[in-house]
Protein backbone atom coordinates (compact mmCIF):
# COMPACT_ATOMS: atom_id res chain seq x y z
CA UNK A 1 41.74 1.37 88.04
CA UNK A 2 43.05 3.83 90.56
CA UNK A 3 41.45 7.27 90.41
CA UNK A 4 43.97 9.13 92.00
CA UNK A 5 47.75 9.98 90.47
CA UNK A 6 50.98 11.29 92.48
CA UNK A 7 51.72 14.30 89.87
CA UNK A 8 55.01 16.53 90.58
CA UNK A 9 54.75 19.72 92.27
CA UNK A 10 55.83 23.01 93.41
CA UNK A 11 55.03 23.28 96.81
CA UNK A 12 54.85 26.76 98.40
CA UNK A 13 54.48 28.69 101.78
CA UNK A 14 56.14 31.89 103.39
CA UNK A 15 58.85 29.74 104.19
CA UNK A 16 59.58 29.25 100.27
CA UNK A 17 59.23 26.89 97.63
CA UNK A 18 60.29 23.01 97.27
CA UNK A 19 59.62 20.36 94.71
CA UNK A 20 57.59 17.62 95.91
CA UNK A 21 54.25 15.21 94.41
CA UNK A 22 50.65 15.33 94.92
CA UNK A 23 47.55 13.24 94.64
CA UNK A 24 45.36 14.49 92.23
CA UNK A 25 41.85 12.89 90.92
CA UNK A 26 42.23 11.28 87.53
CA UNK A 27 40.30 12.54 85.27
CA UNK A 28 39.48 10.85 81.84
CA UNK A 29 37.51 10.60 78.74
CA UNK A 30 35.30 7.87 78.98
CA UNK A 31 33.03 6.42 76.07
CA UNK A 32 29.13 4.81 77.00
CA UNK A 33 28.09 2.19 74.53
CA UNK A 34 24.81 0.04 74.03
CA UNK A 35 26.13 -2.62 71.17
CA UNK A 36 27.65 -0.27 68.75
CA UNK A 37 26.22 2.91 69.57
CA UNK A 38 28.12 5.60 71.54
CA UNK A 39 25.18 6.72 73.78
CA UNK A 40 27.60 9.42 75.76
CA UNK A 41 31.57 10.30 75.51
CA UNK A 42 32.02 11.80 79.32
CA UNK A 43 35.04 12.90 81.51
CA UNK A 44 34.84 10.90 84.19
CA UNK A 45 37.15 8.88 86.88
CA UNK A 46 38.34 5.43 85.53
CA UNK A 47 36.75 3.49 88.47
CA UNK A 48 33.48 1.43 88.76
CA UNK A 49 32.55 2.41 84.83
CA UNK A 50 30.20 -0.63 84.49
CA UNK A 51 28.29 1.15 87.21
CA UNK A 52 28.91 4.15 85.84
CA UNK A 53 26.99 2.68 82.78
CA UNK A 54 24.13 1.09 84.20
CA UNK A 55 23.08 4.19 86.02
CA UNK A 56 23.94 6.59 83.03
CA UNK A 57 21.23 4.15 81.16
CA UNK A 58 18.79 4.18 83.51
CA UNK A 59 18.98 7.63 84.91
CA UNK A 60 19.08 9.32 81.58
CA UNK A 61 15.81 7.10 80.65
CA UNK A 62 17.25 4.88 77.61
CA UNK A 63 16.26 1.78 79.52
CA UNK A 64 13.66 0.94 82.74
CA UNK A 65 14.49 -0.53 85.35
CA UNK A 66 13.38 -4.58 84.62
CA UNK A 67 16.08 -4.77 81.90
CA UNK A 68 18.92 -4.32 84.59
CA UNK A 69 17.02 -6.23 87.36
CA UNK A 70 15.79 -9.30 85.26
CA UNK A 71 19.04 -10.26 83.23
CA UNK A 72 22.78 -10.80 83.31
CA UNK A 73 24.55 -8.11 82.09
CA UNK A 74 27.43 -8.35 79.93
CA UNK A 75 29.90 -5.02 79.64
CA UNK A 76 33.28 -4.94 78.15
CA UNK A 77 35.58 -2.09 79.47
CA UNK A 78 38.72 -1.24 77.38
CA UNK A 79 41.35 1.31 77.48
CA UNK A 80 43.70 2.87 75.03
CA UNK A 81 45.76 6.09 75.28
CA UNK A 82 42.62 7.67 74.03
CA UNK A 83 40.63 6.89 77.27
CA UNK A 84 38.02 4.08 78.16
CA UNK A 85 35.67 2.72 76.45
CA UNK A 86 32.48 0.88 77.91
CA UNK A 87 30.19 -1.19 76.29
CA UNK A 88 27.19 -2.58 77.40
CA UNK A 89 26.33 -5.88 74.74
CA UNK A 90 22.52 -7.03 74.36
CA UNK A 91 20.41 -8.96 72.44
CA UNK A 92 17.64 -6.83 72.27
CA UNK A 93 19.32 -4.74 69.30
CA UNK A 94 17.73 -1.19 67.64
CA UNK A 95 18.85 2.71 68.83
CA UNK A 96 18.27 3.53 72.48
CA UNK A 97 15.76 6.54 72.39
CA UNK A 98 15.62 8.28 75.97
CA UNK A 99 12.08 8.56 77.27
CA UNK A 100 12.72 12.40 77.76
CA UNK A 101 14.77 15.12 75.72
CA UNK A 102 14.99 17.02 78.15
CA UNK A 103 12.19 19.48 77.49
CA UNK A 104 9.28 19.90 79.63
CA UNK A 105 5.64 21.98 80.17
CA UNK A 106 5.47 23.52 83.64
CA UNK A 107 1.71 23.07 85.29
CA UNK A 108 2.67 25.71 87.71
CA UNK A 109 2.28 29.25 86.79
CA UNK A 110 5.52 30.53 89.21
CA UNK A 111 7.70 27.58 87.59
CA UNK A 112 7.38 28.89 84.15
CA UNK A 113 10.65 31.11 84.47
CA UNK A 114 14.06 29.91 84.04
CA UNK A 115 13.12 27.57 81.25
CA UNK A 116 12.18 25.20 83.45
CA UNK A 117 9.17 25.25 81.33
CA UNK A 118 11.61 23.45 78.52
CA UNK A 119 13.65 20.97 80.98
CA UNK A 120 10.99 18.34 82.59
CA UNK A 121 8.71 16.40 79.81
CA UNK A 122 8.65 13.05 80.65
CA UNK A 123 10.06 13.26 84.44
CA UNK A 124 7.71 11.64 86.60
CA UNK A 125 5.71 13.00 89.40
CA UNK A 126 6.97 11.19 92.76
CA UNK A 127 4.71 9.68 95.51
CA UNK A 128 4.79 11.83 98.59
CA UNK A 129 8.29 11.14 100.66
CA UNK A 130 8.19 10.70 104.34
CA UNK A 131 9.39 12.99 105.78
CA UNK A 132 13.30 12.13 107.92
CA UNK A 133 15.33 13.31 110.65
CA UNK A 134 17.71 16.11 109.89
CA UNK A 135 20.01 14.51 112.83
CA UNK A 136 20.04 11.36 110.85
CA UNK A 137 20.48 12.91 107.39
CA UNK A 138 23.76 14.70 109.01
CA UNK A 139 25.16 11.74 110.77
CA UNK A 140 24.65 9.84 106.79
CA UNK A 141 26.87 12.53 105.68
CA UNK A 142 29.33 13.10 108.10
CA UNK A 143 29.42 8.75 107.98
CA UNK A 144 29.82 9.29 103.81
CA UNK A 145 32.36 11.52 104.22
CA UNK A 146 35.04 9.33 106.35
CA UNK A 147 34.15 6.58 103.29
CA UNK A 148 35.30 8.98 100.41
CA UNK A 149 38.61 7.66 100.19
CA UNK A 150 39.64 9.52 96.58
CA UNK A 151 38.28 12.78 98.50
CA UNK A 152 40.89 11.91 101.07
CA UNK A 153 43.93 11.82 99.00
CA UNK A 154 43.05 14.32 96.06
CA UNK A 155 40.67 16.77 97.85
CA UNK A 156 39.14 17.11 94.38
CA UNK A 157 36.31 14.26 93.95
CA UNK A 158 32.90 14.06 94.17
CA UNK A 159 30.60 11.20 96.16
CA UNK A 160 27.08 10.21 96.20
CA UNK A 161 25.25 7.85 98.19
CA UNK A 162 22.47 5.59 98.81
CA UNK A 163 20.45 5.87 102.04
CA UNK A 164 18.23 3.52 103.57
CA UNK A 165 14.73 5.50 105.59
CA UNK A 166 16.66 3.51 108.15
CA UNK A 167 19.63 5.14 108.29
CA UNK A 168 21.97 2.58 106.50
CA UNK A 169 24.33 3.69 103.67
CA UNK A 170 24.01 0.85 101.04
CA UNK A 171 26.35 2.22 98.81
CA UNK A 172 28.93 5.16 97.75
CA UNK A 173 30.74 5.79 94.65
CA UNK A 174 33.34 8.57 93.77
CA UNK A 175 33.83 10.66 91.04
CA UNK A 176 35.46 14.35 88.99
CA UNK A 177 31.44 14.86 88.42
CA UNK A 178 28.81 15.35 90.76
CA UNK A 179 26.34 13.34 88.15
CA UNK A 180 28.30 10.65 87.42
CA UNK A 181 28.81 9.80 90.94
CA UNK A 182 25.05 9.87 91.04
CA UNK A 183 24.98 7.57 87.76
CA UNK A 184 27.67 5.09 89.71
CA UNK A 185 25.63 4.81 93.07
CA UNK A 186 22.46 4.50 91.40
CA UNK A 187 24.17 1.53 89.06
CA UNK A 188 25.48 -0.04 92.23
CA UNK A 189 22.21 -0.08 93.69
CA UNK A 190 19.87 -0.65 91.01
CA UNK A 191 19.47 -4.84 91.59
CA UNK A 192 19.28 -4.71 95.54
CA UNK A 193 17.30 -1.98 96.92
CA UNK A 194 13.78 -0.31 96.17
CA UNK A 195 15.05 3.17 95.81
CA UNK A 196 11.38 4.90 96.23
CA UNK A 197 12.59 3.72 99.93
CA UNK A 198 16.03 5.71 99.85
CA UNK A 199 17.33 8.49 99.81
CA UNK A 200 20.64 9.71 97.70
CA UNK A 201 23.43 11.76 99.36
CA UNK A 202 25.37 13.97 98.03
CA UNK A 203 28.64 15.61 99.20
CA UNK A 204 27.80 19.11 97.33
CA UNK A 205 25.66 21.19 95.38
CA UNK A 206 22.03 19.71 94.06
CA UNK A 207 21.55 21.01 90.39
CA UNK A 208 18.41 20.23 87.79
CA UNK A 209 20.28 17.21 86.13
CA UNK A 210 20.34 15.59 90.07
CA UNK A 211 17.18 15.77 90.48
CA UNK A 212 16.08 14.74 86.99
CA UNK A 213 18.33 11.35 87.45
CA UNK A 214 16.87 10.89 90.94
CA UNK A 215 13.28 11.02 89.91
CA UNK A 216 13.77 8.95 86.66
CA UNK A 217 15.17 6.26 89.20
CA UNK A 218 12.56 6.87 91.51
CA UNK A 219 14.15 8.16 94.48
CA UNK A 220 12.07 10.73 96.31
CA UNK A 221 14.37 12.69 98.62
CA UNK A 222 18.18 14.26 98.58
CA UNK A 223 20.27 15.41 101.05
CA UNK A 224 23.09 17.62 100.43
CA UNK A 225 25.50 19.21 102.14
CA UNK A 226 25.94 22.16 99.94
CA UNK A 227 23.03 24.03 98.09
CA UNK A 228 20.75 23.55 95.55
CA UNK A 229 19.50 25.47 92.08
CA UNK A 230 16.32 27.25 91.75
CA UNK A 231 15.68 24.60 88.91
CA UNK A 232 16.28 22.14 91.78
CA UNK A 233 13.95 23.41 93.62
CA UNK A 234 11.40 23.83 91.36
CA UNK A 235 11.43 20.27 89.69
CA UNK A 236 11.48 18.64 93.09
CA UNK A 237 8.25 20.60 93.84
CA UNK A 238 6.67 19.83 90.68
CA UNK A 239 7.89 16.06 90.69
CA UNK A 240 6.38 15.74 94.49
CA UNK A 241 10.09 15.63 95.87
CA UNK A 242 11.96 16.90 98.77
CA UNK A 243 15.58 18.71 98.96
CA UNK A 244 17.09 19.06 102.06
CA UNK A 245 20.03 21.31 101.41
CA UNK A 246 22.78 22.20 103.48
CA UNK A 247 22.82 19.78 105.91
CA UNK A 248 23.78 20.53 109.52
CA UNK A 249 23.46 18.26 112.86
CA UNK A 250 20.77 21.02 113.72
CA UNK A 251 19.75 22.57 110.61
CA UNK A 252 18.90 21.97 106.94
CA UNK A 253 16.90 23.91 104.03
CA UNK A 254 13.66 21.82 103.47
CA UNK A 255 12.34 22.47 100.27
CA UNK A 256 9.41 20.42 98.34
């Protein structure tokens, strides 16, 4: 499944105008499924979807972590002029109920703005993270960066990664959304590495939903190169987390 398509184009500089083709990302409507249930219908990039619905699974707290580690998994992927459809097929039947909606109660009188107060019931709090290198953190990125090959051709994707405390990226995966690249890498990752010992990349911005699929997976840092939300913020100081937002060989905002 390539996620990149040569589309024609009119190409144009002060020297005039010519007909030519680009890459651009492919973007696509993509259906989640648990048995028979559509848990999510997402636009998303037609590559590593079984990943894509692992992590979507366990990030958005339908199912913990044991269920992916302790069995074979059997997914189906099928496509149709509609888009793709993914389906994840169990024998533990019944609806999947998230652990969260969503919604949470602030215990910090300055958080209590921004409805922040509504977004965090059921996240968990987060042991402590060491704290890491800013060098190292900027290297990881600058290392992610030469492995995002759909960035490379289309200039338009998304990437997220998994980072050992050692400084070894496990894992990328690409995507047209910042939080399904995190659901990908974190699916990718899920049966080999203890993520409260990782960190997750990411090659932009850091919003709430980032944050609320890193904690549910239990990863305790991020490192982006672009910034992050005052929601970010927030939840990664009430979850016991730490942001370190754009990322520079000698700089970084540190905040949790």
């Amino acid at each position: 499944m390539m996620n990149h398509r040569k589309i024609p184009v009119s190409r144009w500089s002060i020297n005039g105008s010519a007909i030519g083709s680009d890459d651009l990302a492919v973007e696509t409507i993509v259906k989640l499924q648990y048995n028979d249930d559509i848990v999510a219908t997402l636009l998303a990039s037609p590559e590593d979807l079984e990943h894509l619905l692992i992590g979507h699974l366990f990030c958005e707290g339908y199912l913990p972590i044991n269920f992916f580690v302790d069995r074979s998994l059997s997914i189906d992927i099928l496509s149709d002029e509609s888009g793709y459809s993914v389906k994840m097929i169990s024998d533990i039947g019944g609806k999947l109920v998230p652990k969260s909606d969503g919604i949470t109660t602030s215990s910090c009188g300055a958080c209590n703005t921004d409805g922040l107060h509504s977004l965090n019931n059921g996240l968990p709090v987060l042991e402590s993270p060491s704290k890491i290198e800013v060098g190292m953190l900027s290297q990881s990125l600058d290392k992610m960066k030469t492995m995002q090959t759909g960035f490379r051709k289309t200039g338009g994707m998304h990437c997220a990664g998994i980072l050992t405390t050692q400084g070894d990226i496990v894992c990328i995966a690409e995507d047209i959304g910042r939080h399904n690249a995190v659901d990908k890498v974190i699916g990718k990752a899920i049966k080999s590495l203890e993520l409260n010992n990782s960190i997750l990349l990411l090659s932009g911005r850091c919003g709430w939903d980032i944050v609320a699929k890193a904690a549910r997976a239990n990863i305790p840092s991020i490192a982006s190169i672009g910034a992050c939300s005052t929601l970010a913020a927030q939840t990664a100081r009430q979850l016991g987390m730490r942001i370190y937002s754009f990322v520079k060989a000698d700089s970084a905002i540190i905040i949790g």
